[in-house]
N, C-alpha and C. Protein backbone atom coordinates (compact mmCIF):
# COMPACT_ATOMS: atom_id res chain seq x y z
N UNK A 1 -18.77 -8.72 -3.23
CA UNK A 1 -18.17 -8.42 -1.95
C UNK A 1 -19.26 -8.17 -0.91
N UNK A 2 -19.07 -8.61 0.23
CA UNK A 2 -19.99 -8.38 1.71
C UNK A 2 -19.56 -7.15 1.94
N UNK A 3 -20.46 -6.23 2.46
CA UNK A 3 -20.42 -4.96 3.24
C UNK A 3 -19.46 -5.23 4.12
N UNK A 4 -19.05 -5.70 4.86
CA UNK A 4 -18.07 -5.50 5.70
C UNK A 4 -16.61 -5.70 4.97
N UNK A 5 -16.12 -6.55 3.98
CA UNK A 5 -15.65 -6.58 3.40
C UNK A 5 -15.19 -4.90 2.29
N UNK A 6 -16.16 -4.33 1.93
CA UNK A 6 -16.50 -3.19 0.86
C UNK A 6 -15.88 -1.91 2.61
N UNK A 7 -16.43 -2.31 3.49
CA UNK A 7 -15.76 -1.27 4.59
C UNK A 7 -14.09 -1.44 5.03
N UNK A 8 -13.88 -2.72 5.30
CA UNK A 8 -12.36 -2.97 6.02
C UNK A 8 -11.54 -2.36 4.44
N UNK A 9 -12.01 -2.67 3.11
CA UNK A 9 -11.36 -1.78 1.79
C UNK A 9 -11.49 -0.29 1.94
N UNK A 10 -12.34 0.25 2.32
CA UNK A 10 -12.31 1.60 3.00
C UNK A 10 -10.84 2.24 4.00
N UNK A 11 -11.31 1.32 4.84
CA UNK A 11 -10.83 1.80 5.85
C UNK A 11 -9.06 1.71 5.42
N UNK A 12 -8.46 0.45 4.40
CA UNK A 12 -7.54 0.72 3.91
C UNK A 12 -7.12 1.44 2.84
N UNK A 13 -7.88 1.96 2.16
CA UNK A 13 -8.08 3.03 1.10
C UNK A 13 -7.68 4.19 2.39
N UNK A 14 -8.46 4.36 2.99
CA UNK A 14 -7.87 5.68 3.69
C UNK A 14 -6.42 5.50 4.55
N UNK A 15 -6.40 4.54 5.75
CA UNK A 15 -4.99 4.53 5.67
C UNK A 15 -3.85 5.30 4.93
N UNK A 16 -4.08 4.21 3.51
CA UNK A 16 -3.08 4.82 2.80
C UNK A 16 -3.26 5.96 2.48
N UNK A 17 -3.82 6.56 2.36
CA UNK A 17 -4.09 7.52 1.71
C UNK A 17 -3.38 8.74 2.77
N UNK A 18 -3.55 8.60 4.12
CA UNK A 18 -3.49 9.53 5.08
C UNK A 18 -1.64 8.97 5.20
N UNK A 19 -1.04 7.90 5.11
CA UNK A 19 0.08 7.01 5.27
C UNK A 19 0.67 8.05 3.98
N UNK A 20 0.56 7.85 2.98
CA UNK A 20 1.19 8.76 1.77
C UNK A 20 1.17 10.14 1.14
N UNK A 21 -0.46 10.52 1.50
CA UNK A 21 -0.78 11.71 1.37
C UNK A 21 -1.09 12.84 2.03
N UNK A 22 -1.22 12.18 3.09
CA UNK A 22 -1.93 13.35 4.24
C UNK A 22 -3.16 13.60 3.71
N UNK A 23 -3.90 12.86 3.38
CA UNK A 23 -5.38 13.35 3.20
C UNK A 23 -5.81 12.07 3.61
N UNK A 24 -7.16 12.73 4.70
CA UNK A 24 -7.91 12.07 5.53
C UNK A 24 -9.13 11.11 4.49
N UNK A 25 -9.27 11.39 3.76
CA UNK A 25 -10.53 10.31 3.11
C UNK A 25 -9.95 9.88 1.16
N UNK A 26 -10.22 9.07 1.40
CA UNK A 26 -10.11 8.06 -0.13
C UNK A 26 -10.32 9.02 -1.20
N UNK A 27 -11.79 9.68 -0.28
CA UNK A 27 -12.73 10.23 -1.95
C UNK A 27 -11.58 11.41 -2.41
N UNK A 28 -10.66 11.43 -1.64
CA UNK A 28 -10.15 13.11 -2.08
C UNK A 28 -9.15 13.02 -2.80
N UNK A 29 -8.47 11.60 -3.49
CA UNK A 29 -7.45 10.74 -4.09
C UNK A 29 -7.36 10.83 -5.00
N UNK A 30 -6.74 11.93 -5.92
CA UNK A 30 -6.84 11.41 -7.75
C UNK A 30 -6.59 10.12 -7.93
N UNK A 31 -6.65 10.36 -9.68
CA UNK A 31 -6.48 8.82 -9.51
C UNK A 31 -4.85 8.94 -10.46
N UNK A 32 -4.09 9.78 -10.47
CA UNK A 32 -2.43 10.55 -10.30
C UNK A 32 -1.77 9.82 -9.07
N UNK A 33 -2.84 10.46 -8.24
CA UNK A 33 -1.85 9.99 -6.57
C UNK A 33 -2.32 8.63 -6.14
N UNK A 34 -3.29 7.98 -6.96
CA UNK A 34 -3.17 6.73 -6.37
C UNK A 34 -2.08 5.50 -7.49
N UNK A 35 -2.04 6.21 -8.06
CA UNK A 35 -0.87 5.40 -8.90
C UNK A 35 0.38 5.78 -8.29
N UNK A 36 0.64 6.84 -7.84
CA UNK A 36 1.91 7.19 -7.09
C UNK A 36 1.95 6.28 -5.79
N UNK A 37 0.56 6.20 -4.76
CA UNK A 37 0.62 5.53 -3.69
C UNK A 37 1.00 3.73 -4.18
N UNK A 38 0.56 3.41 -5.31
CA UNK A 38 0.43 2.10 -6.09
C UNK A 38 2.03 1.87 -6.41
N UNK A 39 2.75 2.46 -6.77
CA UNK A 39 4.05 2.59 -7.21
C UNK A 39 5.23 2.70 -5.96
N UNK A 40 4.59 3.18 -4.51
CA UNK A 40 5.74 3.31 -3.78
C UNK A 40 5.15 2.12 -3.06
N UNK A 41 3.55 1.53 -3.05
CA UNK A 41 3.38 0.16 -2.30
C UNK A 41 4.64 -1.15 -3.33
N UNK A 42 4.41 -0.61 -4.40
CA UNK A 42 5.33 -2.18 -5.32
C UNK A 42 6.63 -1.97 -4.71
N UNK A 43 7.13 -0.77 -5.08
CA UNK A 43 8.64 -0.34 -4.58
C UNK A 43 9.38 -1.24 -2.92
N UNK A 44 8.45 -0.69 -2.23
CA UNK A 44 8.10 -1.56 -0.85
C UNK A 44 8.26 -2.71 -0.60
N UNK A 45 7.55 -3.68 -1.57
CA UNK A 45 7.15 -4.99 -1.74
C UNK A 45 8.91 -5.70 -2.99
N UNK A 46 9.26 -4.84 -3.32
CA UNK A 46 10.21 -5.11 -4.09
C UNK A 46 11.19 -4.98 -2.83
N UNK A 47 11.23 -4.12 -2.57
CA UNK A 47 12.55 -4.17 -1.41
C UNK A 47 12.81 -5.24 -0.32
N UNK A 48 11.41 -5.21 0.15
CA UNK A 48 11.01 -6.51 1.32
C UNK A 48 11.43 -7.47 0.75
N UNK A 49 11.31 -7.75 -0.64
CA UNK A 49 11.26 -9.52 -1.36
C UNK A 49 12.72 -9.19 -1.49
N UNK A 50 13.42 -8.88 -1.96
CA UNK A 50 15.21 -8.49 -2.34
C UNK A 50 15.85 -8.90 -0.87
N UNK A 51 15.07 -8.19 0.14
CA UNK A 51 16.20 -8.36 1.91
C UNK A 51 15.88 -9.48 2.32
N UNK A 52 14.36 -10.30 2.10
CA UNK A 52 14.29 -11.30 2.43
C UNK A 52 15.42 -12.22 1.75
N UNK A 53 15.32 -12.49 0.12
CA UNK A 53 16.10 -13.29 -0.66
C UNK A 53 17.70 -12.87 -0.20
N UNK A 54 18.19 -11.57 -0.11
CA UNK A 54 19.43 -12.29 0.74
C UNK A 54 19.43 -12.69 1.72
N UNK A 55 18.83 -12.75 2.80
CA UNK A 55 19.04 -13.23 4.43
C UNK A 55 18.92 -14.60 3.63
N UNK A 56 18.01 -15.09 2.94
CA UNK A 56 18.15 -16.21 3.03
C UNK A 56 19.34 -16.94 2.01
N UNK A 57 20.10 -16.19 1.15
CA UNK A 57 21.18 -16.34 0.77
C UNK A 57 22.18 -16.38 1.43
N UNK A 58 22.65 -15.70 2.94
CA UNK A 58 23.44 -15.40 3.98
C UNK A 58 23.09 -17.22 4.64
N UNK A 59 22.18 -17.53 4.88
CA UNK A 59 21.88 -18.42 5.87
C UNK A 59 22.83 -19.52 5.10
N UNK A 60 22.05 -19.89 3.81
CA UNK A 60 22.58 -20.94 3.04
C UNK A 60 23.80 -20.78 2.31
């Protein structure tokens, strides 16, 4: 990975982190709560893919 690359992963490591946990930096993340943050990102991604697949069941 390029340094800038290894930073913009940072900078989304914290995001989430501050998005789910309220804590301002990565480093402060078990690795408990990042499986919890890991588990409500799939959850997310499961829901999005489900509303998409009916709209497009509605259309057709």
């Amino acid at each position: 990975m390029k340094k800038e690359d290894i930073l913009h992963l940072e900078k989304l490591m914290n995001f989430l982190s501050l998005h789910f946990l309220k804590k301002r930096h990565w480093e402060d993340v078990s690795k408990t709560e990042w499986s919890y943050i890991v588990s409500e990102l799939n959850d997310l991604i499961i829901n999005d893919n489900s509303e998409k697949t009916q709209k497009k069941k509605l259309i057709f």
